[in-house]
N, C-alpha and C. Protein backbone atom coordinates (compact mmCIF):
# COMPACT_ATOMS: atom_id res chain seq x y z
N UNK A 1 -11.77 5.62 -10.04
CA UNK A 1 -10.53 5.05 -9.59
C UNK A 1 -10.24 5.54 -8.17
N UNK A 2 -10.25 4.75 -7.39
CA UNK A 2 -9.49 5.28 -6.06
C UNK A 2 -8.40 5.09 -5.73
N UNK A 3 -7.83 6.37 -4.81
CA UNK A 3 -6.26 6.24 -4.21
C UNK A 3 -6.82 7.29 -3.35
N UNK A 4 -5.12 6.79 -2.46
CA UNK A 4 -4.88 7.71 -1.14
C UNK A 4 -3.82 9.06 -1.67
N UNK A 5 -4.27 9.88 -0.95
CA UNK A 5 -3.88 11.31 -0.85
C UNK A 5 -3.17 11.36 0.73
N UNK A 6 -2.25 11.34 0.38
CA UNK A 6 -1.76 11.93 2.49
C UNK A 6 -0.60 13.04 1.76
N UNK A 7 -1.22 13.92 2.90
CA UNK A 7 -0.74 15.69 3.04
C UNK A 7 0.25 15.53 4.24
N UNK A 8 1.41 15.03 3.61
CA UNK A 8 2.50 15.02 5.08
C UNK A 8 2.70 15.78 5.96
N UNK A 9 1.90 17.64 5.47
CA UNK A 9 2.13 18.82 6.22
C UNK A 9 1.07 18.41 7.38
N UNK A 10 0.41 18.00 7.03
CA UNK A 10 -0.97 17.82 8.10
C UNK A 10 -0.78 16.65 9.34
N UNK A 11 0.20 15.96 8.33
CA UNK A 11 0.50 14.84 9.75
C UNK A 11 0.98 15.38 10.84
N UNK A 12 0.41 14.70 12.13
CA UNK A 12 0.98 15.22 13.01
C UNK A 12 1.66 13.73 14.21
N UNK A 13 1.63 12.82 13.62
CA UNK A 13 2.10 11.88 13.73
C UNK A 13 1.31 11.04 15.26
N UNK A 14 0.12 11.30 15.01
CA UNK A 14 -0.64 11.11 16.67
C UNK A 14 -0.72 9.48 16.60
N UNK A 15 -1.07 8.68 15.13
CA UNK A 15 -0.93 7.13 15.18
C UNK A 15 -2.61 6.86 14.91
N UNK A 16 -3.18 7.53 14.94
CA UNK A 16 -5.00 7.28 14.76
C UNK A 16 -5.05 6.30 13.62
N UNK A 17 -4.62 6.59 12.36
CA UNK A 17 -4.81 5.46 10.95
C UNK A 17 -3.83 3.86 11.62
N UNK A 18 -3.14 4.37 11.69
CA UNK A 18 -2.58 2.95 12.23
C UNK A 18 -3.08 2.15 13.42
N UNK A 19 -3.36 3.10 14.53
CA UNK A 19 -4.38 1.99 15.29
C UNK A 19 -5.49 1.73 14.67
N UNK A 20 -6.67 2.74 13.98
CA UNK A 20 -7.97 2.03 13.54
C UNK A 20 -7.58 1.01 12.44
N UNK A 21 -6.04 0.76 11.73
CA UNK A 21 -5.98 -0.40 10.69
C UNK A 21 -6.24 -1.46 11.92
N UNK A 22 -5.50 -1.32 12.66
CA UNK A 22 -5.14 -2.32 13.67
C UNK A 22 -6.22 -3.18 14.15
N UNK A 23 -7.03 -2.14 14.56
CA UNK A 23 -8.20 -2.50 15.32
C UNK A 23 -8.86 -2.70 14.12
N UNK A 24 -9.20 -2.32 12.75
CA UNK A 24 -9.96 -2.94 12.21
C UNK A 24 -9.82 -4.55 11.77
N UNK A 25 -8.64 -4.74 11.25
CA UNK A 25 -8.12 -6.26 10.95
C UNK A 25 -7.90 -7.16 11.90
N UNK A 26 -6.90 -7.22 13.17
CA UNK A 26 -6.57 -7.65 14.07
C UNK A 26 -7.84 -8.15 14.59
N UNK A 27 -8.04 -9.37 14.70
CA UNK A 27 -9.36 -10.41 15.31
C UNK A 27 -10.49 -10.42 14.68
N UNK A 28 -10.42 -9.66 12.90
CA UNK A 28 -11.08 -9.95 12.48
C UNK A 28 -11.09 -10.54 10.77
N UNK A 29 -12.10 -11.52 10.31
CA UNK A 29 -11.67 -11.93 8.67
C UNK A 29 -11.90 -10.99 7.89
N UNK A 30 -11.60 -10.35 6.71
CA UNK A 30 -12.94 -9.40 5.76
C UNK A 30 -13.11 -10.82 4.70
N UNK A 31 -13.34 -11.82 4.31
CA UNK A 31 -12.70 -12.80 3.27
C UNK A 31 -14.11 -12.18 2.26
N UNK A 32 -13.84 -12.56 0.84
CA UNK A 32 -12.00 -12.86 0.83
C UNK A 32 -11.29 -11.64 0.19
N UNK A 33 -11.13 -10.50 1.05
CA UNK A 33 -10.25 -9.59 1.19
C UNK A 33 -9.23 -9.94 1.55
N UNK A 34 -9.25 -10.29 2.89
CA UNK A 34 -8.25 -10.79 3.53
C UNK A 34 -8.19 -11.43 5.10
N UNK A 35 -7.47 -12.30 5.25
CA UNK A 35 -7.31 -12.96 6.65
C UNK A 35 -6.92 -12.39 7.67
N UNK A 36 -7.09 -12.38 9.22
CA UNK A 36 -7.11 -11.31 10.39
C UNK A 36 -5.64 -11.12 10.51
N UNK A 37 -5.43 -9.88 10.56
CA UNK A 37 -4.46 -9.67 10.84
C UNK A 37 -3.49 -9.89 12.16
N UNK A 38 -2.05 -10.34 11.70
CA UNK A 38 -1.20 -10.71 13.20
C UNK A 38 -1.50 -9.25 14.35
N UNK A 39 -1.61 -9.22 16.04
CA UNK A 39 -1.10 -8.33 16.87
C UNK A 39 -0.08 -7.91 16.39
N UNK A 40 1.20 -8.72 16.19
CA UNK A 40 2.35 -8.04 16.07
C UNK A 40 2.91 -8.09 14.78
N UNK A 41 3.97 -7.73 14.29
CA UNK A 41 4.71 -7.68 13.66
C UNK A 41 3.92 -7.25 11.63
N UNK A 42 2.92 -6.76 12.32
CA UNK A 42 2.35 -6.20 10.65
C UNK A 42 1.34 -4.91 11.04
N UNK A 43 1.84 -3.97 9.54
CA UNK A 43 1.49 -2.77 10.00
C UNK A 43 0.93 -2.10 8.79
N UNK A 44 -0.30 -2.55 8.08
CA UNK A 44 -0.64 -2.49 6.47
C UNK A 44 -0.79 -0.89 6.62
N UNK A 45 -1.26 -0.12 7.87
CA UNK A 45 -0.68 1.05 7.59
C UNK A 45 0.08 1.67 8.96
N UNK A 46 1.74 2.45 8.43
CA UNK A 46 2.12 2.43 8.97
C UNK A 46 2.86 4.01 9.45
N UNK A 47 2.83 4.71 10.45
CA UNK A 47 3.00 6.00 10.44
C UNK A 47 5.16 6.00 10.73
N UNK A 48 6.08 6.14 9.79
CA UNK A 48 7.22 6.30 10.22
C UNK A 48 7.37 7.40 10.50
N UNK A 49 8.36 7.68 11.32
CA UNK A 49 8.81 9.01 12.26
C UNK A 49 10.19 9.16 11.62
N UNK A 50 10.55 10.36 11.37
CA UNK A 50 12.03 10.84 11.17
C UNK A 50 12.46 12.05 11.65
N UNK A 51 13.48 11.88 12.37
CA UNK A 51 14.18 12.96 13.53
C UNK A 51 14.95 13.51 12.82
N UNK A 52 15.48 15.29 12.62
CA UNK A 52 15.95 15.28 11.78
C UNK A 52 17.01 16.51 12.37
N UNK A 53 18.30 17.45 12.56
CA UNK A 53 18.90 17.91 13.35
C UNK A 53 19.16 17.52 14.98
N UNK A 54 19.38 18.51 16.01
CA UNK A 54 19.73 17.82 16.94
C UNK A 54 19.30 19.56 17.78
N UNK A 55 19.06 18.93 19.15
CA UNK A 55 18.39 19.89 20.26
C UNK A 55 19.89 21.22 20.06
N UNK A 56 19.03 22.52 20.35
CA UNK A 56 17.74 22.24 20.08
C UNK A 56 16.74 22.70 18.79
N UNK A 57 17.18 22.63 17.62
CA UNK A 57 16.79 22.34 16.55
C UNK A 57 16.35 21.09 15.65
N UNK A 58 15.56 20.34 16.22
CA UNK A 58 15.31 19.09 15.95
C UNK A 58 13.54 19.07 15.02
N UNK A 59 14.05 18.91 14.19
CA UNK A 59 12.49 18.97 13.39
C UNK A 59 12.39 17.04 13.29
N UNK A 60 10.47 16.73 13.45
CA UNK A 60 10.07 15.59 13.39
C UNK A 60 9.38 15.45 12.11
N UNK A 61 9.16 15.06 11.37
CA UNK A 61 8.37 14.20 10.47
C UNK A 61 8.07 12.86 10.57
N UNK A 62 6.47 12.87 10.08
CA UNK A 62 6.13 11.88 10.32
C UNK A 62 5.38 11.21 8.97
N UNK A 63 5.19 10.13 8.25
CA UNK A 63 5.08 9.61 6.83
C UNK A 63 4.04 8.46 7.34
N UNK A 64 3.24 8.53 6.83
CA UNK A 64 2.21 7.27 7.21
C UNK A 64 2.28 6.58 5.81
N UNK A 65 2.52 5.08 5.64
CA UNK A 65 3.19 4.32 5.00
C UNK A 65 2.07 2.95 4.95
N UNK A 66 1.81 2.83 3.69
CA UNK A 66 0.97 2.22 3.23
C UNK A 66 1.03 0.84 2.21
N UNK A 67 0.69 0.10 1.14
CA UNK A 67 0.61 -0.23 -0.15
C UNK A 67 0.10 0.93 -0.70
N UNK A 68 0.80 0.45 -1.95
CA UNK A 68 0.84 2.07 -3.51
C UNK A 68 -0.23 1.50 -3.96
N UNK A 69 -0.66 0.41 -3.51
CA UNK A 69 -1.53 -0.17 -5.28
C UNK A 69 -1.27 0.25 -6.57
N UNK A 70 0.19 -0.03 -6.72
CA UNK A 70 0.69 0.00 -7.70
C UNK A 70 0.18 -0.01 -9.15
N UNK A 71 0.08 1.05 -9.83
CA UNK A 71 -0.58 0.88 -11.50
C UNK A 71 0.11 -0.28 -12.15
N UNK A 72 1.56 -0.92 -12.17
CA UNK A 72 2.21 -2.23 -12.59
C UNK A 72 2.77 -2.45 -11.49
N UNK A 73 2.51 -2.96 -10.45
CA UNK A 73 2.40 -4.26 -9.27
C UNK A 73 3.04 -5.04 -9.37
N UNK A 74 4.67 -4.93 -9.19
CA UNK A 74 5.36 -6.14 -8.81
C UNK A 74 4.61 -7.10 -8.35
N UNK A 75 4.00 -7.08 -7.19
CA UNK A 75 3.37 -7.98 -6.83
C UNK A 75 2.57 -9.12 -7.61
N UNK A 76 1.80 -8.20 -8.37
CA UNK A 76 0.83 -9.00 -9.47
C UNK A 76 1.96 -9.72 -10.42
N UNK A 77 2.91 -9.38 -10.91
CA UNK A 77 4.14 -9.93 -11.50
C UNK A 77 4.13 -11.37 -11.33
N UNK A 78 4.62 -11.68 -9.64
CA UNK A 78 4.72 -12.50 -8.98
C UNK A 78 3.93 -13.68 -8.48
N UNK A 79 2.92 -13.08 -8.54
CA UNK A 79 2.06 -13.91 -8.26
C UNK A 79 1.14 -15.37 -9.35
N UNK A 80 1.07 -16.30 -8.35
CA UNK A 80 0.86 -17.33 -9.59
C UNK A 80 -0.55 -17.33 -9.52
N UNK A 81 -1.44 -17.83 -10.26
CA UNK A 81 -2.45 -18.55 -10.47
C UNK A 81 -3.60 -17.00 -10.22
N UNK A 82 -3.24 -15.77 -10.50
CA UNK A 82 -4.09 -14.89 -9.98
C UNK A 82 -4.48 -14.72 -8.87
N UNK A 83 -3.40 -14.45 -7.47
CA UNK A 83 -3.64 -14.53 -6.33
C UNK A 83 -3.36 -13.11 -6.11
N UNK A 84 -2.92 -12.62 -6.89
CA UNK A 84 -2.98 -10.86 -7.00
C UNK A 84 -3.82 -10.60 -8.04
N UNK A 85 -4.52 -8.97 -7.59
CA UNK A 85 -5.53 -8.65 -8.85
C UNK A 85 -6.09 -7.58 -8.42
N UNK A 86 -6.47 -6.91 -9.51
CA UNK A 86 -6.75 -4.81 -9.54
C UNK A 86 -8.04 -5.19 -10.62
N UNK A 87 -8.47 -4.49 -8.61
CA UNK A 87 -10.26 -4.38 -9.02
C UNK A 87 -10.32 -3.28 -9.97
N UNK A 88 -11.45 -2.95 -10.35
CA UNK A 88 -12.01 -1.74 -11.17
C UNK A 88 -11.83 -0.23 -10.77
N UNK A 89 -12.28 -0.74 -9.36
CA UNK A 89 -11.87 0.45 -8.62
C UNK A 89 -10.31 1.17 -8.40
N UNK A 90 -9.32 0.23 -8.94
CA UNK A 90 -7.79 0.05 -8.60
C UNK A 90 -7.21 -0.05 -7.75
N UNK A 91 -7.87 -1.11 -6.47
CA UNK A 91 -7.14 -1.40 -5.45
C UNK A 91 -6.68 -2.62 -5.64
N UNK A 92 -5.57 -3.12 -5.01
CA UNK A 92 -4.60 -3.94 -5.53
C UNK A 92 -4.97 -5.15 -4.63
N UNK A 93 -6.07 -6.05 -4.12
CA UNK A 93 -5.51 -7.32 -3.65
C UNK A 93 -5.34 -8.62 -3.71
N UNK A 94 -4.72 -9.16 -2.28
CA UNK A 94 -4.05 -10.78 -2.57
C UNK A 94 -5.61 -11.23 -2.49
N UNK A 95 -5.60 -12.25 -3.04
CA UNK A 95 -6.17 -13.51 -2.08
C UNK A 95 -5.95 -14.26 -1.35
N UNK A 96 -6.32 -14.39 -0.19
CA UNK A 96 -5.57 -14.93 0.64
C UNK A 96 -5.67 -16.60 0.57
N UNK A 97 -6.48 -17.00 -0.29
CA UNK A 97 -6.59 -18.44 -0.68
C UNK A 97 -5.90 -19.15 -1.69
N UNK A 98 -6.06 -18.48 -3.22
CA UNK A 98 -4.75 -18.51 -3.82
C UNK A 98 -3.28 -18.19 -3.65
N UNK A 99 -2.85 -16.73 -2.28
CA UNK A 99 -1.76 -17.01 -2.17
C UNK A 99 -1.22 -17.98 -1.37
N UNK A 100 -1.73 -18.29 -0.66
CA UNK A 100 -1.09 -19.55 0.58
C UNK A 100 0.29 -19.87 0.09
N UNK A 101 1.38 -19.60 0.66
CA UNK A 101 2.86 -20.28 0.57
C UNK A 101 2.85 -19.75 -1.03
N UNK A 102 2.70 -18.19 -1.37
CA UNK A 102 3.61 -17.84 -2.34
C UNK A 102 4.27 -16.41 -1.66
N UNK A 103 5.44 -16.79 -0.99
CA UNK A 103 6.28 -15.65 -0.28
C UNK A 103 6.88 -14.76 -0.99
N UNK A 104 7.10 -15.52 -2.57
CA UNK A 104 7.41 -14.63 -3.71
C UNK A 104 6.89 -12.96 -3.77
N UNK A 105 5.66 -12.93 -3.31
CA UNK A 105 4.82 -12.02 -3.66
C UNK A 105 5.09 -10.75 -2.64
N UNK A 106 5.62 -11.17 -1.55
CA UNK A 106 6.24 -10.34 -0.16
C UNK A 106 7.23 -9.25 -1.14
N UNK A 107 8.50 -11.31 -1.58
CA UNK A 107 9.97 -9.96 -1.92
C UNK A 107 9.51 -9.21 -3.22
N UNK A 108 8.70 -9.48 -4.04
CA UNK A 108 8.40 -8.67 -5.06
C UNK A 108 8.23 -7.01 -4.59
N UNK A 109 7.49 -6.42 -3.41
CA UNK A 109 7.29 -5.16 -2.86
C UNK A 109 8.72 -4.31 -2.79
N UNK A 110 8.73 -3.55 -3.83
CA UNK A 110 9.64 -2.83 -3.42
C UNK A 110 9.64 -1.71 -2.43
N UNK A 111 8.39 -1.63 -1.73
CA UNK A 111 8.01 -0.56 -0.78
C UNK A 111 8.18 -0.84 0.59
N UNK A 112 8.11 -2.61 0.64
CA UNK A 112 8.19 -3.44 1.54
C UNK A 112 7.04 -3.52 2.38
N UNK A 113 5.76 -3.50 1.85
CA UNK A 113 4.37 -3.14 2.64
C UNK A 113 3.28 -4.37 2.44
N UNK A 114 4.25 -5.19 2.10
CA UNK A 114 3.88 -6.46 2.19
C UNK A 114 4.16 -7.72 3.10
N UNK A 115 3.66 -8.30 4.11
CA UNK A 115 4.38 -8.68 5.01
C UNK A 115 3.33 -10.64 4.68
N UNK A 116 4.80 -11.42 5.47
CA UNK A 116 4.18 -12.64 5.73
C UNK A 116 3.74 -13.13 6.75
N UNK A 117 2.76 -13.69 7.04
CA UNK A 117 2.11 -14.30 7.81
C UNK A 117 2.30 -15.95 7.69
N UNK A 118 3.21 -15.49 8.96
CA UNK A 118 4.14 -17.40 9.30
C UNK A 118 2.90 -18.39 9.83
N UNK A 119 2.02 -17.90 10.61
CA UNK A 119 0.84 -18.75 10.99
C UNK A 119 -0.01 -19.40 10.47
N UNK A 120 -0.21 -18.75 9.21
CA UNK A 120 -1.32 -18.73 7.55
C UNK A 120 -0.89 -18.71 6.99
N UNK A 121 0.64 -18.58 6.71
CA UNK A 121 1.22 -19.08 5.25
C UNK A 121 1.07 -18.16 3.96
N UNK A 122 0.37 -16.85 4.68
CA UNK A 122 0.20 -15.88 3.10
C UNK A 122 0.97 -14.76 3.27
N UNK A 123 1.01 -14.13 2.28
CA UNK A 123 1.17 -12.68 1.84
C UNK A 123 0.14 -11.85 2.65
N UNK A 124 0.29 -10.81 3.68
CA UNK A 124 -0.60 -9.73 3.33
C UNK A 124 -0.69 -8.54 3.41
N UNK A 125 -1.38 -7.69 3.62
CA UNK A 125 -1.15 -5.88 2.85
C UNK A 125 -2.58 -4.97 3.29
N UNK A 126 -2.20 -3.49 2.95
CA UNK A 126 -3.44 -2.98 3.33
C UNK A 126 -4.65 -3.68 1.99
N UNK A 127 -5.87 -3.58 2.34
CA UNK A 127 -6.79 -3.81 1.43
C UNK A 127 -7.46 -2.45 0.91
N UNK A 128 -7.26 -1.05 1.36
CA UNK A 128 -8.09 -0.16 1.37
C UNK A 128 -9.35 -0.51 1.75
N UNK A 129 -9.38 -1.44 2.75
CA UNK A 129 -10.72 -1.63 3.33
C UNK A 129 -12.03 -1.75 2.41
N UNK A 130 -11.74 -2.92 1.53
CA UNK A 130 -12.35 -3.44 0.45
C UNK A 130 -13.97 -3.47 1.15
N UNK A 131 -13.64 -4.39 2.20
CA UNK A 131 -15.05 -4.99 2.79
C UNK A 131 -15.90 -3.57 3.20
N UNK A 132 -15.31 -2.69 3.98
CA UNK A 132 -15.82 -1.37 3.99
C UNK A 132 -16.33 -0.49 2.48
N UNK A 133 -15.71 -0.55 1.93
CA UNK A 133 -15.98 0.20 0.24
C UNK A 133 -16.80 -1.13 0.04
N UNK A 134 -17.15 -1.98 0.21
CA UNK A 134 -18.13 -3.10 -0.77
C UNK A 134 -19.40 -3.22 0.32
N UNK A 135 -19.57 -2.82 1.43
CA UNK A 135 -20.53 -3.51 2.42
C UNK A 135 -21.53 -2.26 2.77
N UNK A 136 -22.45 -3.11 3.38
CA UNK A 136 -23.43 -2.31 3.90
C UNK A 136 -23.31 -0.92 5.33
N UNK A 137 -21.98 -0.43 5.25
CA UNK A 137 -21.76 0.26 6.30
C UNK A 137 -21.97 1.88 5.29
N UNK A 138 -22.93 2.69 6.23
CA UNK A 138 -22.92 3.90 5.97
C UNK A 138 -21.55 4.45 6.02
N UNK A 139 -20.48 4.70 6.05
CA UNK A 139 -19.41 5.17 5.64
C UNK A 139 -18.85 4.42 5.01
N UNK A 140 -18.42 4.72 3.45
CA UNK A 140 -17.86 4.07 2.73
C UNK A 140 -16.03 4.33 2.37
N UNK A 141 -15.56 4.64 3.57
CA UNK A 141 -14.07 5.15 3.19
C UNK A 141 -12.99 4.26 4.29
N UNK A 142 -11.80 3.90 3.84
CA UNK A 142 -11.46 2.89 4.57
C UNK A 142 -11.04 3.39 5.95
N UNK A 143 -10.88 2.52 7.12
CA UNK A 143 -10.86 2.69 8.41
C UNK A 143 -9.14 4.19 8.72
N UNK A 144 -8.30 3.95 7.96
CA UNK A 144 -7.34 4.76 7.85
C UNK A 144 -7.80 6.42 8.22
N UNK A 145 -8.77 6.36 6.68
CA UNK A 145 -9.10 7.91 6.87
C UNK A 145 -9.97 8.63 7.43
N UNK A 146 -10.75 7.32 7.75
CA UNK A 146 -11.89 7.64 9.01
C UNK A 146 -11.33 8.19 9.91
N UNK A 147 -10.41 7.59 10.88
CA UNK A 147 -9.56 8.07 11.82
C UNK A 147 -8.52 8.74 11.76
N UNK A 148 -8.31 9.57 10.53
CA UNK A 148 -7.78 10.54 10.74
C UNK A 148 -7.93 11.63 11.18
N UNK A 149 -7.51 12.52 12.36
CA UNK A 149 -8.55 13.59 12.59
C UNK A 149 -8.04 15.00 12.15
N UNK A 150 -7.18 14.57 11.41
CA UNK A 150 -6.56 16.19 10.54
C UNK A 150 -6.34 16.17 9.17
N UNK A 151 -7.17 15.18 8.45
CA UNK A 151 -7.84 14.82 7.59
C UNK A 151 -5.97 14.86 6.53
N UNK A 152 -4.88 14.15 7.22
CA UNK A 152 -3.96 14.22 6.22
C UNK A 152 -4.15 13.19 5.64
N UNK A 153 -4.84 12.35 5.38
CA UNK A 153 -4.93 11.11 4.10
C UNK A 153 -6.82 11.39 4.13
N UNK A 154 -6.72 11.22 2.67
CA UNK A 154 -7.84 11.66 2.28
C UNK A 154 -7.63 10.55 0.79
């Protein structure tokens, strides 16, 4: 079964998992994992920052923010015709062919790490880098924790 581990002590909030999501999806397909991701406005993983006192005692935290792949998946709830679905491995994804124009599947996220894609008409989310865990690439771990370099998601 796989899942993510992130050690919030270790974050140091530098942005590495979130640009290599970026750069991994952004201009490119994995299908049918999933369809390329928008430049803007989607962030399947996402590092939030929280400021917390005031100068000069100001402590930062930083939370890199993901899909749960939920063990019961609103999402999967929602979804019609099996356009959600938990591989073996237990990663949670859409299809991006069966979901087309089911937005249902967005508000179902109560984590909110599900975003729509107004251009393509789908649902979409991190994949844990399915195509990476399924393909012929000597590293088999998704682009997130590759680029982490203080190994807080593992």
């Amino acid at each position: 079964m796989k899942a993510f581990l992130i050690d919030l002590g270790k974050c140091n909030g530098c942005y590495n998992c979130q640009i290599g999501c970026k750069d991994e999806h952004c201009g490119n397909t994995w299908l049918p994992y999933a369809q390329e991701q928008p430049e803007v406005g989607q962030f399947w993983m996402k590092v939030n920052q929280y400021d917390r006192g005031a100068v000069p005692h100001v402590r930062v935290a930083y939370i890199p923010t993901m899909c749960n792949h939920c063990e019961n998946a609103p999402c999967m709830d929602a979804a019609k015709d099996g356009a959600v679905y938990r591989r073996e491995d237990g990663l949670v994804l859409i299809d991006p062919t069966k979901a087309k124009g089911q937005k249902a599947i967005v508000d179902a996220c109560p984590y909110n790490v599900i975003y729509w894609n107004e251009a393509l008409e789908i649902p979409q989310k991190c994949t844990g880098c399915a195509h990476l865990l399924d393909g012929d690439e000597p590293i088999k771990i998704p682009r997130c924790v590759d680029n982490c370099t203080v190994d807080a998601i593992l």
